[in-house]
Protein backbone atom coordinates (compact mmCIF):
# COMPACT_ATOMS: atom_id res chain seq x y z
CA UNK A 1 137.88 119.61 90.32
CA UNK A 2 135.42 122.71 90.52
CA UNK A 3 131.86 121.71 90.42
CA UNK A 4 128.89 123.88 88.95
CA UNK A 5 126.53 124.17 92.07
CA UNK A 6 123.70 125.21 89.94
CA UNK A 7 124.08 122.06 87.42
CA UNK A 8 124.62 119.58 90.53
CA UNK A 9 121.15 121.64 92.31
CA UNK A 10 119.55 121.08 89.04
CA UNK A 11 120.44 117.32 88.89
CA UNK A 12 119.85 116.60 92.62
CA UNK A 13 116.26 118.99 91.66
CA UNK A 14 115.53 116.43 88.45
CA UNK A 15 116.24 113.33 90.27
CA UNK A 16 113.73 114.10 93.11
CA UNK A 17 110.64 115.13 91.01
CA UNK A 18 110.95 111.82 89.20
CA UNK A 19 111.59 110.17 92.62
CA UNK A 20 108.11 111.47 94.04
CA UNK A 21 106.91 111.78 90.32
CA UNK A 22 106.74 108.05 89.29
CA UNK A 23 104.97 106.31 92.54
CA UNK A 24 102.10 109.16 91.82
CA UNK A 25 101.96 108.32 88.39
CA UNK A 26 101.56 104.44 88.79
CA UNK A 27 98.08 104.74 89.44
CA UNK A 28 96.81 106.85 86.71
CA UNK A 29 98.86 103.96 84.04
CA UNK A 30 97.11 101.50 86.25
CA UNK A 31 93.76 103.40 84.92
CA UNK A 32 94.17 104.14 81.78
CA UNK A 33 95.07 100.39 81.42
CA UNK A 34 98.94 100.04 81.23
CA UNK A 35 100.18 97.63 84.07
CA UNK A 36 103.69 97.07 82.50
CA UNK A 37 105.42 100.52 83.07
CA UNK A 38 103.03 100.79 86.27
CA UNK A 39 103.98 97.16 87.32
CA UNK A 40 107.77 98.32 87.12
CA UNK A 41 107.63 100.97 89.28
CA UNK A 42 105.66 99.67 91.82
CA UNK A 43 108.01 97.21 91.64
CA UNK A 44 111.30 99.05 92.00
CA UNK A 45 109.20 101.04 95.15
CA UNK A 46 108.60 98.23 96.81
CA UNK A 47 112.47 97.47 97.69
CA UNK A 48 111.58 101.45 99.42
CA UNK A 49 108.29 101.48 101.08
CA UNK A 50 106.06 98.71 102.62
CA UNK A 51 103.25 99.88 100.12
CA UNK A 52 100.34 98.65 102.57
CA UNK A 53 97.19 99.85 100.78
CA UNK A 54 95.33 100.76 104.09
CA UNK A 55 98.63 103.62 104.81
CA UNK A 56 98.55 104.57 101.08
CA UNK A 57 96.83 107.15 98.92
CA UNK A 58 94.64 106.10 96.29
CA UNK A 59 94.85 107.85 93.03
CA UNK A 60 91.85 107.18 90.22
CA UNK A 61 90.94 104.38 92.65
CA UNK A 62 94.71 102.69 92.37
CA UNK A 63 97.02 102.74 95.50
CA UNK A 64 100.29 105.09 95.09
CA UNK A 65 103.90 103.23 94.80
CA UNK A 66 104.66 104.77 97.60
CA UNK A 67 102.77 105.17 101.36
CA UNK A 68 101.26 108.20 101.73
CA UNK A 69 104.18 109.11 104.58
CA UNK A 70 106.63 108.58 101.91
CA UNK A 71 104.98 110.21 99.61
CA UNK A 72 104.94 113.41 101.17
CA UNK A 73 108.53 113.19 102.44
CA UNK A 74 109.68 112.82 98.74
CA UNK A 75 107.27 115.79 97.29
CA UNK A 76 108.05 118.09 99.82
CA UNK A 77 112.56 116.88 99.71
CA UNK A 78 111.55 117.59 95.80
CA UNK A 79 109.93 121.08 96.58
CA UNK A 80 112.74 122.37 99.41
CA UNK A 81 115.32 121.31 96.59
CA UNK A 82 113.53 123.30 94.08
CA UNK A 83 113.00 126.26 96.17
CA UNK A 84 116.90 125.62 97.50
CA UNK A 85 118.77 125.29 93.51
CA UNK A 86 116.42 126.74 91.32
CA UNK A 87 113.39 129.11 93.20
CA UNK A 88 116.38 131.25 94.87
CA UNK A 89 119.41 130.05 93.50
CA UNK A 90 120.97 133.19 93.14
CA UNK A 91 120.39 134.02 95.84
CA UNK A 92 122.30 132.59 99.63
CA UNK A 93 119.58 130.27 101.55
CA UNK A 94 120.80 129.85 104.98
CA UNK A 95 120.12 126.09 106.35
CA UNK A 96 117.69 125.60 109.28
CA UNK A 97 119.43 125.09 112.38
CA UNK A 98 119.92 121.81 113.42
CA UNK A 99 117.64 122.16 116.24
CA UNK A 100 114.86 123.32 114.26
CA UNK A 101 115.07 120.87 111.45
CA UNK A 102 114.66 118.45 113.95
CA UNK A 103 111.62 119.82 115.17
CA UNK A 104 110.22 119.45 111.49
CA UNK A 105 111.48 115.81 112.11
CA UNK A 106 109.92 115.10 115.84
CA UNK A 107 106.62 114.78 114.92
CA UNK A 108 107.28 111.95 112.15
CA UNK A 109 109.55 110.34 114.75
CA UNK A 110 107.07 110.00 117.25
CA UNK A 111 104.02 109.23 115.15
CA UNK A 112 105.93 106.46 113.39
CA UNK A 113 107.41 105.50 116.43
CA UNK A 114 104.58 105.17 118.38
CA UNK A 115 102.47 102.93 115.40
CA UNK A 116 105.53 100.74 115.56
CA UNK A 117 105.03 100.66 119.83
CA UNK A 118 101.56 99.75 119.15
CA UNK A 119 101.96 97.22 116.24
CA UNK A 120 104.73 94.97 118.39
CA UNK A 121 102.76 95.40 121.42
CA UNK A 122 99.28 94.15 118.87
CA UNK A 123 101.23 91.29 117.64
CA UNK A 124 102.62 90.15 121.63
CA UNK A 125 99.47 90.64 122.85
CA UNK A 126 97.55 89.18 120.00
CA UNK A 127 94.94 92.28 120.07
CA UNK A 128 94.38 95.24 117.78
CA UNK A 129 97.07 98.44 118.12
CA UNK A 130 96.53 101.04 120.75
CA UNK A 131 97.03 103.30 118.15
CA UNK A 132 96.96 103.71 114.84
CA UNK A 133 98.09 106.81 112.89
CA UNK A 134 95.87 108.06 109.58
CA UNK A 135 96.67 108.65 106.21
CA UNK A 136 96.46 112.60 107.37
CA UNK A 137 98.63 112.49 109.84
CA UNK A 138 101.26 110.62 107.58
CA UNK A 139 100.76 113.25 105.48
CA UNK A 140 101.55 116.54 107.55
CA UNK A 141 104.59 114.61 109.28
CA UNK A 142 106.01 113.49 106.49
CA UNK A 143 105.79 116.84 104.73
CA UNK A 144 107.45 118.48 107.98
CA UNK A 145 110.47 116.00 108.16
CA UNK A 146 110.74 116.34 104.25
CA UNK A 147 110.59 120.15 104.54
CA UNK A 148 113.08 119.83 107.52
CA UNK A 149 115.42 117.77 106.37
CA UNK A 150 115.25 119.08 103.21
CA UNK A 151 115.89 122.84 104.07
CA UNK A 152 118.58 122.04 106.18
CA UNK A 153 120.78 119.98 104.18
CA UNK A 154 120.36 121.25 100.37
CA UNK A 155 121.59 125.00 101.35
CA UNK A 156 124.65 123.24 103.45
CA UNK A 157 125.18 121.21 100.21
CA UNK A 158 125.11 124.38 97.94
CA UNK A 159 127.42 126.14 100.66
CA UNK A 160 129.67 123.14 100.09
CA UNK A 161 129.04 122.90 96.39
CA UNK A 162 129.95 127.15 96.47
CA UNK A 163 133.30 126.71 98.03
CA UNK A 164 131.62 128.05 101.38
CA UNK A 165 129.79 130.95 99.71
């Protein structure tokens, strides 16, 4: 069975801006006074992200569905899709080397890793973390491993998709 890249890049393209799309959106309903759509989705997030207001984003003075680390991963997955199928898809995108994706990824990796160090190390020790990361910081390492990620494996899926073209 032959598959249409483009279609499949436009699918994958539509799934992720309504992916990232809905969490952001939850606050604004919460505003302009509907809770039952925004009550479902932060519902359905919350099987996703932790959703702790103090690592969120606040949007008209509601919390996202999503943490602000997650957030950004999914925007920027949406936008390297969208630049991979759609911005250039005529055009060959060659994938980030592994190496360098995962350089877009280290600094996510640590940051997370080292809140989690901190938290278990708070809750043993019954004082506050050693270190806790900010909603900033979430934000540019989450876009990196979103852009990484992203740029790496959407061009080796339309390679695949192409036959190996």
């Amino acid at each position: 069975m032959k598959f249409n890249s483009n279609k499949i890049g436009y699918i994958i393209v539509i799934f992720l801006f309504f992916y990232a799309f809905l969490p952001t959106i939850a606050p604004v309903l919460v505003w302009l006074g509907d809770t039952a759509i925004s009550s479902w989705i932060y519902s359905i997030y919350s099987f996703f992200c932790h959703q702790k207001s103090s690592r969120s984003i606040f949007i008209c003075g509601n919390q996202c569905g999503l943490c602000a680390r997650c957030t950004f991963i999914w925007w920027s997955m949406f936008f390297s899709a969208f630049y991979t199928f759609v911005g250039f898809a005529k055009y060959y995108i060659k994938p980030l080397h592994w190496a360098v994706a995962a350089g877009f990824m280290l600094p996510m990796i640590l940051d997370g890793g080292l809140q989690f160090i901190a938290t278990l190390v708070s809750i043993y020790t019954q004082t506050d973390p050693f270190y806790e990361s900010t909603n900033t910081i979430r934000a540019i390492t989450g876009s990196l491993f979103g852009v990484g990620l992203g740029l790496f494996i959407f061009p080796l899926l339309k390679i695949d998709l192409n036959n190996g073209k």
